[in-house]
N, C-alpha and C. Protein backbone atom coordinates (compact mmCIF):
# COMPACT_ATOMS: atom_id res chain seq x y z
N UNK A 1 3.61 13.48 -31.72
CA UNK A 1 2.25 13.28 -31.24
C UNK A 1 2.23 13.40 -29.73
N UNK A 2 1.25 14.46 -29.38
CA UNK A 2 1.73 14.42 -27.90
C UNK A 2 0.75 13.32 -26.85
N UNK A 3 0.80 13.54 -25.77
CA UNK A 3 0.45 12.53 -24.98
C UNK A 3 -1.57 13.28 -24.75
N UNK A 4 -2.30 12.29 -24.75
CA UNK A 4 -3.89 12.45 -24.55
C UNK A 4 -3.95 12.48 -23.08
N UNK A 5 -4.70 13.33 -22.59
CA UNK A 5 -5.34 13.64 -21.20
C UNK A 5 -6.62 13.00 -21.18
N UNK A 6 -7.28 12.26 -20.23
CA UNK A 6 -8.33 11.37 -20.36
C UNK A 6 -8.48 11.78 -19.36
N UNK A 7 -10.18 11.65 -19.32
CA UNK A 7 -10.71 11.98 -18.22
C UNK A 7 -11.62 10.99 -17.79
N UNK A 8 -12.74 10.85 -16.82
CA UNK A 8 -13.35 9.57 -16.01
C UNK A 8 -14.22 9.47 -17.31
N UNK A 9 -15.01 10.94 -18.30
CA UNK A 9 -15.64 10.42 -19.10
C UNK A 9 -15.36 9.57 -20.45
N UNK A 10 -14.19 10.37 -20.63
CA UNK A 10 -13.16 9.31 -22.27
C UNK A 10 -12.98 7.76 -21.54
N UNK A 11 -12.75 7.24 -20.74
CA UNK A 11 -12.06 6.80 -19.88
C UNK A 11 -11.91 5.27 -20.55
N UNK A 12 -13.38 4.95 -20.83
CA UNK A 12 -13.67 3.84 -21.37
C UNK A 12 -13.45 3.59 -22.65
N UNK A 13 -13.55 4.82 -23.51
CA UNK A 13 -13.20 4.74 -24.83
C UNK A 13 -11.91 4.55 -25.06
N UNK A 14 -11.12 5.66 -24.42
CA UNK A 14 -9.77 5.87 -24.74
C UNK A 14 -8.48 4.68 -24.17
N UNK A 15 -9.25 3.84 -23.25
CA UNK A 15 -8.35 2.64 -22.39
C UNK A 15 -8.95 1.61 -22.39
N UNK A 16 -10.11 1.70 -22.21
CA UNK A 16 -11.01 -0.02 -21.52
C UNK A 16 -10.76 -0.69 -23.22
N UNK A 17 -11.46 0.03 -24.01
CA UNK A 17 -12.07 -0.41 -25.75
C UNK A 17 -10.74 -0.24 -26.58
N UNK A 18 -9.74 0.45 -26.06
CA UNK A 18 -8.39 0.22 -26.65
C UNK A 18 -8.20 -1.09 -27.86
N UNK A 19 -8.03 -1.11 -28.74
CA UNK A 19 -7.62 -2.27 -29.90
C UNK A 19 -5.97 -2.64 -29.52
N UNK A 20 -4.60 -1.70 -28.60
CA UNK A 20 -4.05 -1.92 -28.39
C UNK A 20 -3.28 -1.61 -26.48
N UNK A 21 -2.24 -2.34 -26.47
CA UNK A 21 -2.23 -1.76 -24.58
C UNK A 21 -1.82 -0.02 -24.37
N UNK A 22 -2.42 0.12 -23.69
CA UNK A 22 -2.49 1.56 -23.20
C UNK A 22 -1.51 2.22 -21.75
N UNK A 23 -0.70 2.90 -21.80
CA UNK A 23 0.24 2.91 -20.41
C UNK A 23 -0.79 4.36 -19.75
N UNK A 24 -1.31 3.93 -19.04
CA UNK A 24 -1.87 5.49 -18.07
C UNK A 24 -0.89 6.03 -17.16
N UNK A 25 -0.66 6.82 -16.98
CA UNK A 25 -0.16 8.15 -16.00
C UNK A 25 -0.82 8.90 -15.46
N UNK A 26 -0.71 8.23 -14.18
CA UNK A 26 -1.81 9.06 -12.99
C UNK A 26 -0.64 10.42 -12.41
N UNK A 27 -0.65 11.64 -12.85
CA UNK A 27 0.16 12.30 -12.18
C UNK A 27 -0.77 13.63 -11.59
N UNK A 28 -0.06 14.58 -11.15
CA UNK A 28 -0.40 15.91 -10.84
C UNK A 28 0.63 16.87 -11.27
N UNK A 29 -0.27 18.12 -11.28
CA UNK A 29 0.32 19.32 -11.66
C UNK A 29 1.93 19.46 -10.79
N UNK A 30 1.68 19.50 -9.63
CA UNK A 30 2.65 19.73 -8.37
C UNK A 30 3.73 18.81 -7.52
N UNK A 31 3.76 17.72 -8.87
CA UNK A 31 4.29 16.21 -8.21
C UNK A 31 5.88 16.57 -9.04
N UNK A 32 7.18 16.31 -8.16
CA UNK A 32 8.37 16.75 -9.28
C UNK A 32 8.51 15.20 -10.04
N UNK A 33 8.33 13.98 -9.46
CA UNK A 33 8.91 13.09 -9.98
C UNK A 33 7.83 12.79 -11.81
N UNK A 34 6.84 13.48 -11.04
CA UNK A 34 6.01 13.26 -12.46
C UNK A 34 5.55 14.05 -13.54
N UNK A 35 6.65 15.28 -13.16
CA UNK A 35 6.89 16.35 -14.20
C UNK A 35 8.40 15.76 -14.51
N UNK A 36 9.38 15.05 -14.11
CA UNK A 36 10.67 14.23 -14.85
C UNK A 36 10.28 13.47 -15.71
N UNK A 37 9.36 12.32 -15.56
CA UNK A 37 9.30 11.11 -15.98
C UNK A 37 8.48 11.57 -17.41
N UNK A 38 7.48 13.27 -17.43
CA UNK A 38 7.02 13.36 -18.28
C UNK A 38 7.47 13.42 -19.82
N UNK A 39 8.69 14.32 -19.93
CA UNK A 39 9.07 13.95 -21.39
C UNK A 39 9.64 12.84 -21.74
N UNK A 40 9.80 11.53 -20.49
CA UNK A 40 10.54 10.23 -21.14
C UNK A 40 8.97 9.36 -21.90
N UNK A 41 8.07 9.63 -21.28
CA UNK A 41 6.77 8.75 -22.12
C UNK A 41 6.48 9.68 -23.22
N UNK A 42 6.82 10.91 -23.00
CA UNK A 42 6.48 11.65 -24.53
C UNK A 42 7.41 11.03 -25.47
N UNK A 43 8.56 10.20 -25.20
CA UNK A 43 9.59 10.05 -26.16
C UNK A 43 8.68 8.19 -26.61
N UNK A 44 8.94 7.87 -25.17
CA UNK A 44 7.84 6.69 -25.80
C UNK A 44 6.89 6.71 -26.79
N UNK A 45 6.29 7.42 -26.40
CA UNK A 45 4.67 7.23 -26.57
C UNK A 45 4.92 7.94 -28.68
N UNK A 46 5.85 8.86 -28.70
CA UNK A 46 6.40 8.91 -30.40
C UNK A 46 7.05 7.73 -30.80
N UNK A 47 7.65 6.79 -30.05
CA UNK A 47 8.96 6.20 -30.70
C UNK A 47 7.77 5.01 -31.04
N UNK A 48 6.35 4.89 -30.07
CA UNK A 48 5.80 3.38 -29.99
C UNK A 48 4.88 3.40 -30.51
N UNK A 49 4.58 4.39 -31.00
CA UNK A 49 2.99 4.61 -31.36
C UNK A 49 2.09 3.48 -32.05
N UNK A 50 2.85 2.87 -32.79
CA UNK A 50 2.03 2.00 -33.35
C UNK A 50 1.87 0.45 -32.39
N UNK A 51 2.92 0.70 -31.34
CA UNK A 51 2.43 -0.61 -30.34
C UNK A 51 2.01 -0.37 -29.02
N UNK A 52 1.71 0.52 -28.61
CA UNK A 52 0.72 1.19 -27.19
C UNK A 52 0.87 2.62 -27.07
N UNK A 53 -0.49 2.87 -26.82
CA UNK A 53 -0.85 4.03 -26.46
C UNK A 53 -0.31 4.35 -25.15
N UNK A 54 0.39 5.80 -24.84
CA UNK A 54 0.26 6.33 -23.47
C UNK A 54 -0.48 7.76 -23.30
N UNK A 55 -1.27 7.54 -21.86
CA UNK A 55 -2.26 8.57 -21.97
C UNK A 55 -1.76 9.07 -20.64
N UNK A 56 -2.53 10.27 -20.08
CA UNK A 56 -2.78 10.80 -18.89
C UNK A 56 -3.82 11.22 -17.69
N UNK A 57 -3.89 10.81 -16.87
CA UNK A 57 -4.98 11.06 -15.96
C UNK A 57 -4.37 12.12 -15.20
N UNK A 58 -4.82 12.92 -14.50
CA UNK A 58 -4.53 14.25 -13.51
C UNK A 58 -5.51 13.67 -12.71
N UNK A 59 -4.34 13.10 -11.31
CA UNK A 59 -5.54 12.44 -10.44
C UNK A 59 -6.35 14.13 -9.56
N UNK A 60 -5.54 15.15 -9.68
CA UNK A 60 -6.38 16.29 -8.76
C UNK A 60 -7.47 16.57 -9.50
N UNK A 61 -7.85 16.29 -11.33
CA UNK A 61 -9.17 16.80 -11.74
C UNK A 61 -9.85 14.99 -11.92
N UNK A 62 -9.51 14.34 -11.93
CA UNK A 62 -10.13 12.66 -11.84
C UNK A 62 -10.04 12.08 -10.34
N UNK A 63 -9.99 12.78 -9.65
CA UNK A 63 -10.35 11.55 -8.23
C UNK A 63 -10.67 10.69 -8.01
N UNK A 64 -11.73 10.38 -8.61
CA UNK A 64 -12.59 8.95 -8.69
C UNK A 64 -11.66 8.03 -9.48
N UNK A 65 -11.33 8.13 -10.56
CA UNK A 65 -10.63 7.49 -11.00
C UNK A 65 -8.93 6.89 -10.55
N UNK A 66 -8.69 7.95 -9.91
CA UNK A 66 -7.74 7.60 -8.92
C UNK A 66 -8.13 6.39 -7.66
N UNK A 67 -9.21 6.77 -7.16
CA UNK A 67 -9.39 5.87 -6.37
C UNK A 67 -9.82 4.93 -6.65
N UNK A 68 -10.49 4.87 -8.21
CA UNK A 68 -11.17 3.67 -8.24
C UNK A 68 -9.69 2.57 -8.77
N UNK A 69 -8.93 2.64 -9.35
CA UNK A 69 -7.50 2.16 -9.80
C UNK A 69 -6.50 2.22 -8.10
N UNK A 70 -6.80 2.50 -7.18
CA UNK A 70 -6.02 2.22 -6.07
C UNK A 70 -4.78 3.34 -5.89
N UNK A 71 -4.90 4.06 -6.70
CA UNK A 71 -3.33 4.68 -6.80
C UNK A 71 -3.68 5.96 -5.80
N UNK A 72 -2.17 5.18 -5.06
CA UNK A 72 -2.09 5.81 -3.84
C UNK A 72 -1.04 7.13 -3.51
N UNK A 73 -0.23 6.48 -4.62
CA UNK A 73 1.41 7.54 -4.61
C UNK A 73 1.28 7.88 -6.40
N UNK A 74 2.12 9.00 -6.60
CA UNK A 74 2.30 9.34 -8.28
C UNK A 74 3.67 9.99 -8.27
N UNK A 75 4.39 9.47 -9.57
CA UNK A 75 3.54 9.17 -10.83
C UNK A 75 3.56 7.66 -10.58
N UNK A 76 1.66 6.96 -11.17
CA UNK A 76 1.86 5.66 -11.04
C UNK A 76 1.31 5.21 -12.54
N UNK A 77 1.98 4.54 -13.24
CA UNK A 77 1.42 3.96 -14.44
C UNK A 77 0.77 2.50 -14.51
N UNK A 78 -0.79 2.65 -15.17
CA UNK A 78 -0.93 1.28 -15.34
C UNK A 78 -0.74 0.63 -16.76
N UNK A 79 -0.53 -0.31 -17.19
CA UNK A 79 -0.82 -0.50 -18.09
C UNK A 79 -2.27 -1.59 -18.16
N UNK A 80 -2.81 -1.14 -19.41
CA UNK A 80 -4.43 -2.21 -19.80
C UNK A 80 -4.08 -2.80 -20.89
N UNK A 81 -4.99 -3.48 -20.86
CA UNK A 81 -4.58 -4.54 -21.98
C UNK A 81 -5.97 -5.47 -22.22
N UNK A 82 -6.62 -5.33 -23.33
CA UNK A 82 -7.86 -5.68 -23.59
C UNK A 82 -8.63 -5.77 -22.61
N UNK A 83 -9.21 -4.37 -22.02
CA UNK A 83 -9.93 -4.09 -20.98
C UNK A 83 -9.12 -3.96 -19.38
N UNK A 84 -8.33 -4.70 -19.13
CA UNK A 84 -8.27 -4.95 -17.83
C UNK A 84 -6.68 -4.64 -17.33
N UNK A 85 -6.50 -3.70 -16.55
CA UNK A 85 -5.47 -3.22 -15.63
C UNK A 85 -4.29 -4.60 -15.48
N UNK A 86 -3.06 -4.79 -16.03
CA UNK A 86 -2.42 -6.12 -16.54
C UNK A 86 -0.52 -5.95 -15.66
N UNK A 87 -0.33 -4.55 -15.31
CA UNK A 87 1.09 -4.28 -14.36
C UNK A 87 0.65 -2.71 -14.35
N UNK A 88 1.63 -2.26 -13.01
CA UNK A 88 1.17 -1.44 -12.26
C UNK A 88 3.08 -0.76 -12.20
N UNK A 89 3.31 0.12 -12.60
CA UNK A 89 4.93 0.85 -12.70
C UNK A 89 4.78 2.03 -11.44
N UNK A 90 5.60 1.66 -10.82
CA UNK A 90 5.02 2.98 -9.82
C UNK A 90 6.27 3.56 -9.49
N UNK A 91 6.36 5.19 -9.96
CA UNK A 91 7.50 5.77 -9.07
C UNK A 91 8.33 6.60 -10.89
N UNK A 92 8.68 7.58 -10.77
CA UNK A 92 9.93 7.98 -11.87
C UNK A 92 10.85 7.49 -12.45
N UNK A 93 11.54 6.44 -13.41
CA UNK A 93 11.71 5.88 -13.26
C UNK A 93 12.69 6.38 -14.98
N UNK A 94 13.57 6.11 -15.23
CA UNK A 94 14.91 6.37 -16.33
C UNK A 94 14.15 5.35 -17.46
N UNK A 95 14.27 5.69 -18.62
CA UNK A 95 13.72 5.28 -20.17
C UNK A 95 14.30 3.74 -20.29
N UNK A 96 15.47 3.72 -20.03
CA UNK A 96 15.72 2.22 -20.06
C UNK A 96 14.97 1.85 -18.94
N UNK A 97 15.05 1.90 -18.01
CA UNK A 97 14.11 1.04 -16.81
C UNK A 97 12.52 0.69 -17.08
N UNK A 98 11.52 1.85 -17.89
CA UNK A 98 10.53 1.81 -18.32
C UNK A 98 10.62 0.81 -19.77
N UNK A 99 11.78 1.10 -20.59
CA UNK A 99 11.57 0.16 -21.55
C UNK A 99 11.30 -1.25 -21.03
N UNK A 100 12.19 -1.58 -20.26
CA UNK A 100 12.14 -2.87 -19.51
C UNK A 100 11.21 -3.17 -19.09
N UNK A 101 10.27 -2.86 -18.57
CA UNK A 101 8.95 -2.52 -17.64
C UNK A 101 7.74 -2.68 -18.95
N UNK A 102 7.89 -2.35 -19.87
CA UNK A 102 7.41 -2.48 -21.10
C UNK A 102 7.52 -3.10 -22.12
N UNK A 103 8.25 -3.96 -22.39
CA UNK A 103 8.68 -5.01 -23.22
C UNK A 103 8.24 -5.79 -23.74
N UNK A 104 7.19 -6.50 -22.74
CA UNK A 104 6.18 -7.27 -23.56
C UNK A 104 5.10 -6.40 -24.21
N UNK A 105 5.09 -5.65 -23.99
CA UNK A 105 4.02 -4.84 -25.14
C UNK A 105 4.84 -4.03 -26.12
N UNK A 106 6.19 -3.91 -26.34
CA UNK A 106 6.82 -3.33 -27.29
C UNK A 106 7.37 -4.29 -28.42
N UNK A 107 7.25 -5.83 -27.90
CA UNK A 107 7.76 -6.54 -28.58
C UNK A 107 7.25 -6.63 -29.94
């Protein structure tokens, strides 16, 4: 299952109204650390499916949404969690390190 691209209009459906936590990925086309980190949440996002969603934002076609979430550097992940922005992962980061980083929502 591959990873969903969300945009400012899904935005609310696909994260805020979530029934479970959601990991966003604010990246860009032209970013290297966030073309690495990309097939480790694709491995997530199959292995977890049934305990959080991970999606994608492209902050160069969502701006607003970039700014409205603060994210200043990419790749930055948030995670939500019944509506509301709950840890903030920032930077490329190795599958064990993200598992860790994720734990309480994988539990």
């Amino acid at each position: 299952m591959s990873i969903k691209h969300v945009t400012t209009a899904s935005f609310e459906a696909d994260v805020i109204k979530s029934d479970k936590p959601v990991v966003v990925d604010f990246w860009a086309e032209w970013c290297g650390p966030c073309r690495q980190v990309a097939p480790i949440l694709e491995q997530l996002n199959t292995e977890n499916a049934d305990k959080i969603e991970i999606v994608k934002v492209n902050v160069d076609e969502e701006p607003k949404l970039a700014m409205q979430y603060g994210i200043v550097s990419i790749p930055t992940m948030l995670v939500f969690k019944d509506g509301a922005s709950v840890q903030s992962i920032v930077g490329a980061k190795p599958k064990v390190a993200l598992l860790n980083d994720l734990a309480a929502y994988l539990g």
